[in-house]
N, C-alpha and C. Protein backbone atom coordinates (compact mmCIF):
# COMPACT_ATOMS: atom_id res chain seq x y z
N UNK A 1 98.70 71.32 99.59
CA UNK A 1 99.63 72.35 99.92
C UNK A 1 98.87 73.53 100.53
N UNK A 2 99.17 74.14 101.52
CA UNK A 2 98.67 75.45 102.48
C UNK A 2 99.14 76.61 102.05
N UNK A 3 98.41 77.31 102.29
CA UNK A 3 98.92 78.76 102.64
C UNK A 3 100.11 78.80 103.59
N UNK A 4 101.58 79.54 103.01
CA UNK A 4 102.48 80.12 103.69
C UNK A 4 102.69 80.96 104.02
N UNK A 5 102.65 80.99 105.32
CA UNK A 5 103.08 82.54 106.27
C UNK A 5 104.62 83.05 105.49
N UNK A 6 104.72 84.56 105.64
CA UNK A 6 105.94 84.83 105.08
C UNK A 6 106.35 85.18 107.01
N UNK A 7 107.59 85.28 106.72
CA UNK A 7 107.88 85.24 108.03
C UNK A 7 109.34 86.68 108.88
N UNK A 8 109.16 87.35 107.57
CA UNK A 8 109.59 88.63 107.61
C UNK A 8 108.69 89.71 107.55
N UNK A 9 109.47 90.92 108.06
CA UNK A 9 108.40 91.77 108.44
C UNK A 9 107.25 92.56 107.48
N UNK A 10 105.90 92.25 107.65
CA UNK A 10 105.15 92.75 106.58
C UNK A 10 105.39 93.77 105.70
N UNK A 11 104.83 93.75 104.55
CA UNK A 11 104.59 94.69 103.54
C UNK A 11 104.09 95.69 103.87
N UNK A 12 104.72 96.61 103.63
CA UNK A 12 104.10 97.90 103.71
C UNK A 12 103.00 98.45 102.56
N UNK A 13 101.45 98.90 103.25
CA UNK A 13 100.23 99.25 101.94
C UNK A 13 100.21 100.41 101.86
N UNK A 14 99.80 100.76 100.95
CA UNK A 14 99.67 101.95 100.37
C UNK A 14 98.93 103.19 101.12
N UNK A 15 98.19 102.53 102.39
CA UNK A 15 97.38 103.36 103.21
C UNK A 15 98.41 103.20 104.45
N UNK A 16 99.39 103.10 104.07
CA UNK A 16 100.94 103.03 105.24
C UNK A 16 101.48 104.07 105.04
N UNK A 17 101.66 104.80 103.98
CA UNK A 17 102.63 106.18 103.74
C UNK A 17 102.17 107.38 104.72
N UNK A 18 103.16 107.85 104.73
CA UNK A 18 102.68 109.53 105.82
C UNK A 18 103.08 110.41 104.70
N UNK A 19 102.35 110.68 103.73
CA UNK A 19 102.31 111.86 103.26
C UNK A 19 101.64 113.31 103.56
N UNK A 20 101.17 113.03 104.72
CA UNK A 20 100.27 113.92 105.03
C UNK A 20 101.19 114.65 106.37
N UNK A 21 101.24 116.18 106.57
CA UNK A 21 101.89 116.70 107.33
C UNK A 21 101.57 116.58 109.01
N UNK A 22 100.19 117.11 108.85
CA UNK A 22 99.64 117.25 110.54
C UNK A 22 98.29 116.94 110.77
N UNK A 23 97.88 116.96 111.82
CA UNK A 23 96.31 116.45 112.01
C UNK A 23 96.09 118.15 112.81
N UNK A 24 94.43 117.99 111.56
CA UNK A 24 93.43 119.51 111.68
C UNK A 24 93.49 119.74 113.44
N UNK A 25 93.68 120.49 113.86
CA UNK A 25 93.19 120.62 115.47
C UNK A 25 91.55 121.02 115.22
N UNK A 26 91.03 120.98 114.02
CA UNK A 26 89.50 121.88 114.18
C UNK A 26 88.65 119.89 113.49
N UNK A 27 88.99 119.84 112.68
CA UNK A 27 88.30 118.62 111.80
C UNK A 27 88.67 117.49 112.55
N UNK A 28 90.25 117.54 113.36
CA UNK A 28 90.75 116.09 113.50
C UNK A 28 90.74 114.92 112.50
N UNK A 29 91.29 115.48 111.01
CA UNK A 29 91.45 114.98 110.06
C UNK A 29 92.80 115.20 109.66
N UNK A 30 93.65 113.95 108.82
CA UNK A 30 94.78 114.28 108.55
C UNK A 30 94.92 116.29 107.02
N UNK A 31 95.89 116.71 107.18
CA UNK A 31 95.84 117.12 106.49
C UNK A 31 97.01 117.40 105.86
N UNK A 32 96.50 117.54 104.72
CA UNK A 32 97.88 117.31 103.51
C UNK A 32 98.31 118.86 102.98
N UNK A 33 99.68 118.90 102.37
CA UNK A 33 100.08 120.14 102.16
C UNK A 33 99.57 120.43 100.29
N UNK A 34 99.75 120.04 100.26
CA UNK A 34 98.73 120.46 98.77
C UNK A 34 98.05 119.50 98.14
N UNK A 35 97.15 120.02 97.00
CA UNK A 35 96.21 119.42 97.01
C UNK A 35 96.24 118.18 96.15
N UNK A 36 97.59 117.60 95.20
CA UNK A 36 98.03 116.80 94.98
C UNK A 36 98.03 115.34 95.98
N UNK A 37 98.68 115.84 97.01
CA UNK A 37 98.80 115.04 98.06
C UNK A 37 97.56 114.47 98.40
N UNK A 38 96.91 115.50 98.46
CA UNK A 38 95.10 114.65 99.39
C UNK A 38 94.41 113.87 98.63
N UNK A 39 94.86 114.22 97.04
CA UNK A 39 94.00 113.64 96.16
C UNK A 39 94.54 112.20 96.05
N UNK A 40 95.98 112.10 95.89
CA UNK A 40 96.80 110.59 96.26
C UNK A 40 95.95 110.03 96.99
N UNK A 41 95.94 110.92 98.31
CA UNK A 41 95.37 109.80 99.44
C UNK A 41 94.28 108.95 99.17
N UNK A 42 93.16 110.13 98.52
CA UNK A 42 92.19 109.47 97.99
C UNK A 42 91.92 108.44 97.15
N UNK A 43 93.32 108.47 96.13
CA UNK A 43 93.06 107.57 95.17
C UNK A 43 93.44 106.13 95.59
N UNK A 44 94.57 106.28 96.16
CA UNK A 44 94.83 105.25 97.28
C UNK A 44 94.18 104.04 97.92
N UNK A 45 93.18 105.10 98.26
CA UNK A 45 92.19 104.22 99.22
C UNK A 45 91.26 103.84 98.48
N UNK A 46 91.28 104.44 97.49
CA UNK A 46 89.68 103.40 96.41
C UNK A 46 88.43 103.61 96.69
N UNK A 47 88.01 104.45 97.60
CA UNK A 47 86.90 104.81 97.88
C UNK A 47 85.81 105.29 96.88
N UNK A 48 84.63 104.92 96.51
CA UNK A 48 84.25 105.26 95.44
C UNK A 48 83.56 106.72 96.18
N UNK A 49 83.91 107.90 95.23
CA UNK A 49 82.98 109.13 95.66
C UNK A 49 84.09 109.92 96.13
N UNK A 50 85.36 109.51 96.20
CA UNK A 50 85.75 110.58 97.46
C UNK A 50 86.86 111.67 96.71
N UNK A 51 87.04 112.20 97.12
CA UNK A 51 87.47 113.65 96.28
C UNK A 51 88.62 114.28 97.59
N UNK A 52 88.87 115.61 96.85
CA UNK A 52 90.06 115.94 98.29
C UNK A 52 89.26 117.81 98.04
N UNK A 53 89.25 118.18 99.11
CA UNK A 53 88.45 119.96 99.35
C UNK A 53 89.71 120.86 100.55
N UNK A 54 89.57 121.80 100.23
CA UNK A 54 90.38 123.13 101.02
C UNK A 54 90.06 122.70 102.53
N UNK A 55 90.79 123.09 103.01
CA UNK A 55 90.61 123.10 105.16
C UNK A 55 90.28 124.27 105.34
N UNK A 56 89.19 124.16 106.21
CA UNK A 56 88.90 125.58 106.44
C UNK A 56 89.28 126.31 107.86
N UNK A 57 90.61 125.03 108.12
CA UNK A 57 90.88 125.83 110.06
C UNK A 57 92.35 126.07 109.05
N UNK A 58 92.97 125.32 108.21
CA UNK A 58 94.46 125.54 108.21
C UNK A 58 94.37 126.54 106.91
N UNK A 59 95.30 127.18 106.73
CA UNK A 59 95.51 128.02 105.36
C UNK A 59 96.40 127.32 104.53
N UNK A 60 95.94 126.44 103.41
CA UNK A 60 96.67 125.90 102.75
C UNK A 60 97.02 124.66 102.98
N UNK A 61 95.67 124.27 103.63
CA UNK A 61 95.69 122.92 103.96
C UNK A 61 94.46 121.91 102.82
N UNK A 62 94.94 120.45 103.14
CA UNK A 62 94.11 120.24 102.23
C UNK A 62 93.79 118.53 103.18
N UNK A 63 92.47 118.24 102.67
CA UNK A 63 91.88 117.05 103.35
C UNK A 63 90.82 116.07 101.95
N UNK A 64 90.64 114.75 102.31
CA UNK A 64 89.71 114.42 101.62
C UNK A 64 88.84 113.51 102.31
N UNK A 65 87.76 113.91 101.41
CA UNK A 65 86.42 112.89 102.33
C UNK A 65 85.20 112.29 101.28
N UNK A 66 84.38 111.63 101.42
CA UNK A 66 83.72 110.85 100.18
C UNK A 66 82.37 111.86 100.21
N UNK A 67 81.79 112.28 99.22
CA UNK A 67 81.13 112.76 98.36
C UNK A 67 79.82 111.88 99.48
N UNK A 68 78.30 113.33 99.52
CA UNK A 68 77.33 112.15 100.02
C UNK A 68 76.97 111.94 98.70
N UNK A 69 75.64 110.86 98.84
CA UNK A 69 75.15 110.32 97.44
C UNK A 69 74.35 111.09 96.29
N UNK A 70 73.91 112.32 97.32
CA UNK A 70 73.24 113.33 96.50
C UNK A 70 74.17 114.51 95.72
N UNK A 71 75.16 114.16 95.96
CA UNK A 71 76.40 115.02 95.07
C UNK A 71 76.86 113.66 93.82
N UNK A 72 77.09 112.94 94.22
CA UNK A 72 77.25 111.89 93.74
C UNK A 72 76.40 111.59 92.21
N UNK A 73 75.52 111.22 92.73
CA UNK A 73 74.16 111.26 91.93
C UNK A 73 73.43 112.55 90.98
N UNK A 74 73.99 113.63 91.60
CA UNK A 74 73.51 114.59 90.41
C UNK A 74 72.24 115.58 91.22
N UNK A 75 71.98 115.17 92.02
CA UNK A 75 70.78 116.21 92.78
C UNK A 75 71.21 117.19 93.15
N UNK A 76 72.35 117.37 93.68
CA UNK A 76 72.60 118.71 94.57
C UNK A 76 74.04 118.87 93.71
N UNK A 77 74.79 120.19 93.89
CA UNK A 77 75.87 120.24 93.50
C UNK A 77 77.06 120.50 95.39
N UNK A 78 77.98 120.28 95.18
CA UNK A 78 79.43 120.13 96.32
C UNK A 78 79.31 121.50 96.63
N UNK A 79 78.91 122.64 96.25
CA UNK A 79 78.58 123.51 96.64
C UNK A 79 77.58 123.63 97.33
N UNK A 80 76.54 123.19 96.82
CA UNK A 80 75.45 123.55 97.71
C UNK A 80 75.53 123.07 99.21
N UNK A 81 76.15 121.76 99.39
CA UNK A 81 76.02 120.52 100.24
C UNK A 81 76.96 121.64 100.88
N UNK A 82 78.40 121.75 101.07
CA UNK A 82 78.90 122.70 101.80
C UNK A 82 79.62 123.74 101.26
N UNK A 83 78.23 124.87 101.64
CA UNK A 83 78.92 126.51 100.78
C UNK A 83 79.93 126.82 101.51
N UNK A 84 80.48 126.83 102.79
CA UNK A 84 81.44 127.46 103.37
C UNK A 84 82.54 127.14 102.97
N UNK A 85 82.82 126.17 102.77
CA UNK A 85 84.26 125.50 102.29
C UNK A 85 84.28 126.13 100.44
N UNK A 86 83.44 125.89 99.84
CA UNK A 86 83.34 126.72 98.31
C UNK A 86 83.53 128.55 98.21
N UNK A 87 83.02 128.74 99.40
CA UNK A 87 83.28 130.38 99.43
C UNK A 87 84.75 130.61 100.03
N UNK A 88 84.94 129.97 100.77
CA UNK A 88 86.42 130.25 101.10
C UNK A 88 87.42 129.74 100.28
N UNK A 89 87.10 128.58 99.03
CA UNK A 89 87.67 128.35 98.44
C UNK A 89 88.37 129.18 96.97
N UNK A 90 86.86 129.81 96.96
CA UNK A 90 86.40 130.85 96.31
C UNK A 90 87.35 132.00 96.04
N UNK A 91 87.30 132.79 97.56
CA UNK A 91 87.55 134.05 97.93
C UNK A 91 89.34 134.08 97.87
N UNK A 92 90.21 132.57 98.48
CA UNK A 92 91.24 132.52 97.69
C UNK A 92 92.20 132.53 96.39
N UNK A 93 91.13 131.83 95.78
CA UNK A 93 91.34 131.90 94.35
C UNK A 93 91.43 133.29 93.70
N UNK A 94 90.47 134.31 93.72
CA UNK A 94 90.73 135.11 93.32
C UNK A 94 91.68 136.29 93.33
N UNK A 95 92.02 136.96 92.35
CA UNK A 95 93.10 137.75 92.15
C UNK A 95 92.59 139.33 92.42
């Protein structure tokens, strides 16, 4: 017995949803409206390492991308690797 083709229109995967609003004009990365959303995306995709961080062209935008190995691993901290995105993350947060 073979493998059967299904013969209606595919399944839709989980890396099929548009939850994400618009693409960065600065990153050319999708970006999501809060930070719920980006983190979905991430989890989604299974990527080991990858996390979701602030946009630093949109206000209140949000994106995710995988961790390098030296954040990963414990050598450096997500700050260090990129302060600009932590200071602006920063400078919002506060009251």
């Amino acid at each position: 017995m073979g493998y059967r083709r299904r013969s209606g229109p595919r399944e839709r995967r989980a890396t099929d949803r548009q939850d994400w609003a618009t693409v960065c004009p600065t990153h050319g990365k999708r970006s999501y409206g809060n930070r719920a959303d980006a983190r979905r995306a991430a989890r989604i995709v299974g990527t080991k390492g990858a996390r979701e961080y602030p946009c630093t062209a949109i206000e209140g935008g949000w994106h995710w991308g995988i961790l390098p190995p030296a954040v990963r691993w414990g050598r450096k901290t997500a700050a260090e690797v990129y302060p600009e995105v932590h200071r602006r993350h920063d400078e919002g947060t506060a009251a």
